[in-house]
PDB file of N, CA and C in Angstrom:
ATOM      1  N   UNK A   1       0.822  -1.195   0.000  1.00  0.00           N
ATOM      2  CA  UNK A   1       0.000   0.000   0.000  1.00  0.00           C
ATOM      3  C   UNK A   1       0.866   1.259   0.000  1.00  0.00           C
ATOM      4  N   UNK A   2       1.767   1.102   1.037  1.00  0.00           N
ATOM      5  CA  UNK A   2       3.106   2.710   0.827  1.00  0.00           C
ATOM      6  C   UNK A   2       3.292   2.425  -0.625  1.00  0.00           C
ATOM      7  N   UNK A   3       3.473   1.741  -1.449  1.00  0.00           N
ATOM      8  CA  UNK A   3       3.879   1.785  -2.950  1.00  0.00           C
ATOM      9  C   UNK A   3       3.326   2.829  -3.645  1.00  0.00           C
ATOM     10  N   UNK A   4       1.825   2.478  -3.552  1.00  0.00           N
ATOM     11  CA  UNK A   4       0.926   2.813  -4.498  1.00  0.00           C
ATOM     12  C   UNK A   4       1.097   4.551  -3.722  1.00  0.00           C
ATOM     13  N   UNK A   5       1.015   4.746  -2.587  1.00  0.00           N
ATOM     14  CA  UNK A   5       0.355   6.296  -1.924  1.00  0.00           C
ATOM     15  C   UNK A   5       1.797   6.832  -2.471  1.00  0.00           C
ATOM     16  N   UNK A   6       3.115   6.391  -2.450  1.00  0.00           N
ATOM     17  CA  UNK A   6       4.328   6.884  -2.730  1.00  0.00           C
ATOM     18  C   UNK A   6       4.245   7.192  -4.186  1.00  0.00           C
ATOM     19  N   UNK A   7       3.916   6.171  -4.877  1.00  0.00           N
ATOM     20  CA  UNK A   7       3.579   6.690  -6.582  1.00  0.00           C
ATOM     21  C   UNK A   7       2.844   7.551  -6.863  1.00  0.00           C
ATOM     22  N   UNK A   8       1.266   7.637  -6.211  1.00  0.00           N
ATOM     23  CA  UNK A   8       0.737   8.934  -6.239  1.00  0.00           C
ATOM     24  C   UNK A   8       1.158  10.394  -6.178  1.00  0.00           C
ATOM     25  N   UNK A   9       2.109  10.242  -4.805  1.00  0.00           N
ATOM     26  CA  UNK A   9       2.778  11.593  -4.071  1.00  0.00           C
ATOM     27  C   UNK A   9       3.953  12.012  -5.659  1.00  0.00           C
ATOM     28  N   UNK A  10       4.403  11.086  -6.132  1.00  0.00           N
ATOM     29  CA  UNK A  10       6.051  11.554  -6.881  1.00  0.00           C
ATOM     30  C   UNK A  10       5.019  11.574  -8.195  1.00  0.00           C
ATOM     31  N   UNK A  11       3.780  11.212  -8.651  1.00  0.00           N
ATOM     32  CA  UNK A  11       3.000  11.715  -9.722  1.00  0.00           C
ATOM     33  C   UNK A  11       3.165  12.849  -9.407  1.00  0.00           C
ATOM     34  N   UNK A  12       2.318  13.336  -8.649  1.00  0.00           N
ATOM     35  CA  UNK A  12       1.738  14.988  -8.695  1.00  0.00           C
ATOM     36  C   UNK A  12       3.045  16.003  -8.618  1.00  0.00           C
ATOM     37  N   UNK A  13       3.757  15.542  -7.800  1.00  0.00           N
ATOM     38  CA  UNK A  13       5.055  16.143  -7.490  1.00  0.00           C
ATOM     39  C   UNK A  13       5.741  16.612  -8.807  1.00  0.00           C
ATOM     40  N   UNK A  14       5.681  15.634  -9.754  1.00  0.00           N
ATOM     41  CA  UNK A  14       6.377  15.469 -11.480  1.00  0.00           C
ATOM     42  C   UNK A  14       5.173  16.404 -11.651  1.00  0.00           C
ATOM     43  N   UNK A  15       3.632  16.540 -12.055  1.00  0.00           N
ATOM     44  CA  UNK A  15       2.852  16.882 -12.633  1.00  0.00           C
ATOM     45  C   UNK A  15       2.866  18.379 -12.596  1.00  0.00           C
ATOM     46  N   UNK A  16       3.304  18.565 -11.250  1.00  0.00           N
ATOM     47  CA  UNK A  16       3.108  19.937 -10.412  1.00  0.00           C
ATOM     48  C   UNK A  16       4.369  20.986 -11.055  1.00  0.00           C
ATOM     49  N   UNK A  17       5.625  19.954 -10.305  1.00  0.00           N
ATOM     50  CA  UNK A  17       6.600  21.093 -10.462  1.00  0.00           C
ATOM     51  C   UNK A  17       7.632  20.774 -11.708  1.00  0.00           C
ATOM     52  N   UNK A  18       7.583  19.654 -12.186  1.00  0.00           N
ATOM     53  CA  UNK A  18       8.779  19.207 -13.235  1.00  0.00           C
ATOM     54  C   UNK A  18       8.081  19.425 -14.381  1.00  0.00           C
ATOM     55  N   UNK A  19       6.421  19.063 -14.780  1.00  0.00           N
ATOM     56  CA  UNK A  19       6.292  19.659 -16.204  1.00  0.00           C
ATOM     57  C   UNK A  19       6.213  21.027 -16.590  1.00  0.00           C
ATOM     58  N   UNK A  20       6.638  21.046 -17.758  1.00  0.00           N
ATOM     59  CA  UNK A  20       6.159  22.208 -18.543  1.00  0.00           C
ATOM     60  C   UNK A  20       5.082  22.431 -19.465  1.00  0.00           C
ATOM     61  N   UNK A  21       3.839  23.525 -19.177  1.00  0.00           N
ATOM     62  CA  UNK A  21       2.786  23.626 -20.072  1.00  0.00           C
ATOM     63  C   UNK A  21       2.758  24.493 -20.848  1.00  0.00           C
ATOM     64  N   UNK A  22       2.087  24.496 -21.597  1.00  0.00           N
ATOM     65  CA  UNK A  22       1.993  25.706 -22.693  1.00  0.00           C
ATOM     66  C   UNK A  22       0.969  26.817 -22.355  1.00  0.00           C
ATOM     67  N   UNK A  23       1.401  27.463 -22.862  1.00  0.00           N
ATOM     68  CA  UNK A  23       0.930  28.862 -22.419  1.00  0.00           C
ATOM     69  C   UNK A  23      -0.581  28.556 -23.596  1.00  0.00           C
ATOM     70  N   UNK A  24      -1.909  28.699 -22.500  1.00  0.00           N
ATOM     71  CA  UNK A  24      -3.051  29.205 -22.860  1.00  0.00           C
ATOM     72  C   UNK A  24      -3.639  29.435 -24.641  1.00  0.00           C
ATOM     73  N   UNK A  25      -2.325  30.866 -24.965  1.00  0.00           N
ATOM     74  CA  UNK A  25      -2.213  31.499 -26.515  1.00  0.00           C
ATOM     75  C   UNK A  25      -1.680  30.307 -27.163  1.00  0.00           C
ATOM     76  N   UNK A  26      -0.564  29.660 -26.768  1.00  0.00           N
ATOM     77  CA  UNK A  26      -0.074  28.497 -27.843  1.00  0.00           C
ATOM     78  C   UNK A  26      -0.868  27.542 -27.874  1.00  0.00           C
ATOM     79  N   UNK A  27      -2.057  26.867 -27.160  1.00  0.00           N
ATOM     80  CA  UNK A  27      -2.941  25.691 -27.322  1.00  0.00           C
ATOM     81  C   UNK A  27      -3.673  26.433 -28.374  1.00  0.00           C
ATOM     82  N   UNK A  28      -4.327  27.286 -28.055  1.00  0.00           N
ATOM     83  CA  UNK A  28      -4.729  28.289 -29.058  1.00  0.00           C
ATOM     84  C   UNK A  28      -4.668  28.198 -30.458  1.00  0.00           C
ATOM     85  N   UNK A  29      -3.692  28.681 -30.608  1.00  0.00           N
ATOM     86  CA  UNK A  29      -3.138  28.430 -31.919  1.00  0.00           C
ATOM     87  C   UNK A  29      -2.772  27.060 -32.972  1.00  0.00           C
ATOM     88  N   UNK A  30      -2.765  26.247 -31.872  1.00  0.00           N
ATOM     89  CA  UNK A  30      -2.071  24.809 -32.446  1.00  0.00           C
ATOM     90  C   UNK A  30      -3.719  24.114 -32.491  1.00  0.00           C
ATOM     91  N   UNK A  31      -4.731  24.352 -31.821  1.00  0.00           N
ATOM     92  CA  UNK A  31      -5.975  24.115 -31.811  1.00  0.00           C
ATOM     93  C   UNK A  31      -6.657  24.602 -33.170  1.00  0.00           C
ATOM     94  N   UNK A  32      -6.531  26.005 -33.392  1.00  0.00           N
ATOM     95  CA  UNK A  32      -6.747  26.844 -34.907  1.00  0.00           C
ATOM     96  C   UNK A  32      -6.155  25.563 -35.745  1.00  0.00           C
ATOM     97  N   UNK A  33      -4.760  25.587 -36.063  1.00  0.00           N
ATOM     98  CA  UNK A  33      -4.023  25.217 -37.009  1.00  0.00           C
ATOM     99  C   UNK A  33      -4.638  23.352 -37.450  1.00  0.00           C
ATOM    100  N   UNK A  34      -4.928  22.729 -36.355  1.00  0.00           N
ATOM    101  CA  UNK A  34      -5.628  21.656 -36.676  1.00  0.00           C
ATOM    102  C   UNK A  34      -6.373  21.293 -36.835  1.00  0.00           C
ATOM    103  N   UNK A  35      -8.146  22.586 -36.495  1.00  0.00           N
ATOM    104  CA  UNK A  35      -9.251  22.712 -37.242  1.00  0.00           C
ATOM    105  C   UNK A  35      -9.018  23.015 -38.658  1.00  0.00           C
ATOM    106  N   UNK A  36      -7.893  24.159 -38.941  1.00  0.00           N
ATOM    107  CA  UNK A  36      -7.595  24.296 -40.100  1.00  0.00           C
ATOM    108  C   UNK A  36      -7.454  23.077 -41.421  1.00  0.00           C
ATOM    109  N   UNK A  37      -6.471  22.910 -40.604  1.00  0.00           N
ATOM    110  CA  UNK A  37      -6.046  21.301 -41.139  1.00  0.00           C
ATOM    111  C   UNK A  37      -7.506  19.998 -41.714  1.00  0.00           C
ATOM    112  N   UNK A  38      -7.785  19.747 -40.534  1.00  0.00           N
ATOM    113  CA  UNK A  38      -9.007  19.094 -40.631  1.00  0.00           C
ATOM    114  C   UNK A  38      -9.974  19.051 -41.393  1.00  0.00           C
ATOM    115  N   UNK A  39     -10.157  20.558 -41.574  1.00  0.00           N
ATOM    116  CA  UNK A  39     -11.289  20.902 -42.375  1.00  0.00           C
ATOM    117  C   UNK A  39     -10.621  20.917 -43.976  1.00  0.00           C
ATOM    118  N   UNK A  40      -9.766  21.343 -43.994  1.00  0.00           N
ATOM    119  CA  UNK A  40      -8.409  21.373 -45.852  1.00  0.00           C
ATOM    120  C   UNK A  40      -8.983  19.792 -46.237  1.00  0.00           C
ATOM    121  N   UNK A  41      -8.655  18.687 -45.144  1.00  0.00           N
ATOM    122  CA  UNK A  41      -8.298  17.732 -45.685  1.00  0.00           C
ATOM    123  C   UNK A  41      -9.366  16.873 -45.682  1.00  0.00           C
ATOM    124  N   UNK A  42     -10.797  17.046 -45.430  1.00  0.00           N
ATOM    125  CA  UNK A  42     -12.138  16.780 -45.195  1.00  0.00           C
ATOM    126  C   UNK A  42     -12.758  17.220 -46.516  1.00  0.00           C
ATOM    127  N   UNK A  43     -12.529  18.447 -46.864  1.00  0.00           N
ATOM    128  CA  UNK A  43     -12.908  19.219 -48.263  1.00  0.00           C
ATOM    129  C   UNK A  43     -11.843  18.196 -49.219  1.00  0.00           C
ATOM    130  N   UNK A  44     -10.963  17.935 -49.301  1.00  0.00           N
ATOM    131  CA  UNK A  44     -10.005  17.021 -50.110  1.00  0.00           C
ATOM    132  C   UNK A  44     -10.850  15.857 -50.716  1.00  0.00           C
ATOM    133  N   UNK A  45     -10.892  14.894 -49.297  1.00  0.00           N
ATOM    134  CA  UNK A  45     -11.212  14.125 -49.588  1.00  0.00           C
ATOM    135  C   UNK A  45     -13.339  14.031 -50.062  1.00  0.00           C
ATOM    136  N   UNK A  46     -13.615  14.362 -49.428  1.00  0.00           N
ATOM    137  CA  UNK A  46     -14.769  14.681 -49.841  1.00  0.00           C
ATOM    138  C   UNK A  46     -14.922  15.381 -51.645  1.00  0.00           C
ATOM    139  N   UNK A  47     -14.346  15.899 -52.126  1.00  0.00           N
ATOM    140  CA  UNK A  47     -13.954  16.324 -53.412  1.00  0.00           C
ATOM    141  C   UNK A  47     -13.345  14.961 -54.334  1.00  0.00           C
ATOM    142  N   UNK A  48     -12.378  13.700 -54.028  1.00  0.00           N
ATOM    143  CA  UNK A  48     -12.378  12.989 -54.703  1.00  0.00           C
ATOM    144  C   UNK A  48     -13.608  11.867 -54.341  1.00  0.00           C
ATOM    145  N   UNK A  49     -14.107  11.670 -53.072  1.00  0.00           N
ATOM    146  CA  UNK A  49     -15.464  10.770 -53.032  1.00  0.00           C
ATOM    147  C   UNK A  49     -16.687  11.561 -54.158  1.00  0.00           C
ATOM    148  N   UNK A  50     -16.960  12.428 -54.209  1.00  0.00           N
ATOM    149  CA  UNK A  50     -17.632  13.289 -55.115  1.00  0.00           C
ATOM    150  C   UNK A  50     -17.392  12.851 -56.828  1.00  0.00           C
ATOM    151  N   UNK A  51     -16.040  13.130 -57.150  1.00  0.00           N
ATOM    152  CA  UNK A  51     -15.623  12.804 -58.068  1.00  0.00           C
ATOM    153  C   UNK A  51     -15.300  11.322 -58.593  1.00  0.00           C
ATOM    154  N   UNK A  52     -15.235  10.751 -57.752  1.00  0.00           N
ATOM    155  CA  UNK A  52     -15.380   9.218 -57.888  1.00  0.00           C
ATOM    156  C   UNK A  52     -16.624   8.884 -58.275  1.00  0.00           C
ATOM    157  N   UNK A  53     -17.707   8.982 -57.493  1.00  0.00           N
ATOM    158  CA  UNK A  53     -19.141   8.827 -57.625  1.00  0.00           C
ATOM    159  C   UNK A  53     -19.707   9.242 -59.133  1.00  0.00           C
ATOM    160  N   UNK A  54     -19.033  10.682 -59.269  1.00  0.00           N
ATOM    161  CA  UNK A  54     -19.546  10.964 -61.051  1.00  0.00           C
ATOM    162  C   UNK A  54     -18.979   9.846 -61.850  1.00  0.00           C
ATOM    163  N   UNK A  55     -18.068   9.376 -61.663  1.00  0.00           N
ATOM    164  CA  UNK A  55     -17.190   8.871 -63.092  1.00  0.00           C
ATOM    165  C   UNK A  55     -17.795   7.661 -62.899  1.00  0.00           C
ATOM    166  N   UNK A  56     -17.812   7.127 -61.380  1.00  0.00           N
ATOM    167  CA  UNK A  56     -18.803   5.663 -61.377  1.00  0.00           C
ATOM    168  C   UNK A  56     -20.174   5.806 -62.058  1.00  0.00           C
ATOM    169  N   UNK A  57     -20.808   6.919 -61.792  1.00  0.00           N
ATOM    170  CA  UNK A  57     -22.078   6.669 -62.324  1.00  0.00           C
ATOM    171  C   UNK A  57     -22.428   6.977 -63.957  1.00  0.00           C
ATOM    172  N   UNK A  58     -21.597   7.779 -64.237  1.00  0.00           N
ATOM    173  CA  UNK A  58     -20.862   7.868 -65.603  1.00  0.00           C
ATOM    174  C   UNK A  58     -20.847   6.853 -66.493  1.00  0.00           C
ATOM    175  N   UNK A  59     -20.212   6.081 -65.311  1.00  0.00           N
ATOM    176  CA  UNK A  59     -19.313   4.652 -66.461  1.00  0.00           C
ATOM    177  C   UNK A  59     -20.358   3.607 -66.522  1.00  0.00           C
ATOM    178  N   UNK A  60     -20.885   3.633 -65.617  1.00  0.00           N
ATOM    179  CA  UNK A  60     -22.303   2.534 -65.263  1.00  0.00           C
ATOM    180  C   UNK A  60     -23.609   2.651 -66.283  1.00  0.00           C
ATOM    181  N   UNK A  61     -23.470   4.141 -66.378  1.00  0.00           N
ATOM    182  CA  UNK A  61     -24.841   4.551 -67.091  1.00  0.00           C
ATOM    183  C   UNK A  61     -24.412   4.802 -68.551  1.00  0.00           C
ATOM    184  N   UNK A  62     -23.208   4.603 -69.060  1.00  0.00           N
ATOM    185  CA  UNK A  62     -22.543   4.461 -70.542  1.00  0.00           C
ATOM    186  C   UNK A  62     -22.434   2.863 -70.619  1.00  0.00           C
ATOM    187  N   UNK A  63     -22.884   1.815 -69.722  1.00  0.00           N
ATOM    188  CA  UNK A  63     -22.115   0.375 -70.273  1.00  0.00           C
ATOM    189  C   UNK A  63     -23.730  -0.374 -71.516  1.00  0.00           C
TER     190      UNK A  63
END
């Protein structure tokens, strides 16, 4: 049982004083940049499912 309460204590201890977080503005930004992202590459692919679908139905309705 001291194991486990000792692992707890040197968690928080690391959590508390040894990490480093990012400042508020930089989640921020890196949050923007991967909606950004997300959405680029959602419109992408959604644009060749689109375009797939024409040429399938294209090719189907020419056989």
């Amino acid at each position: 049982m001291t194991k486990l309460i000792n692992f707890f204590k040197e968690s928080y201890d690391e959590m508390v004083h040894k990490v480093t977080w990012s400042k508020y503005s930089e989640l921020q930004s890196s949050s923007v940049l991967v909606l950004v992202a997300s959405l680029i590459f959602a419109l992408f692919i959604g644009l060749i499912d689109i375009s797939f679908e024409n040429l399938l139905d294209w090719y189907y309705h020419n056989l």
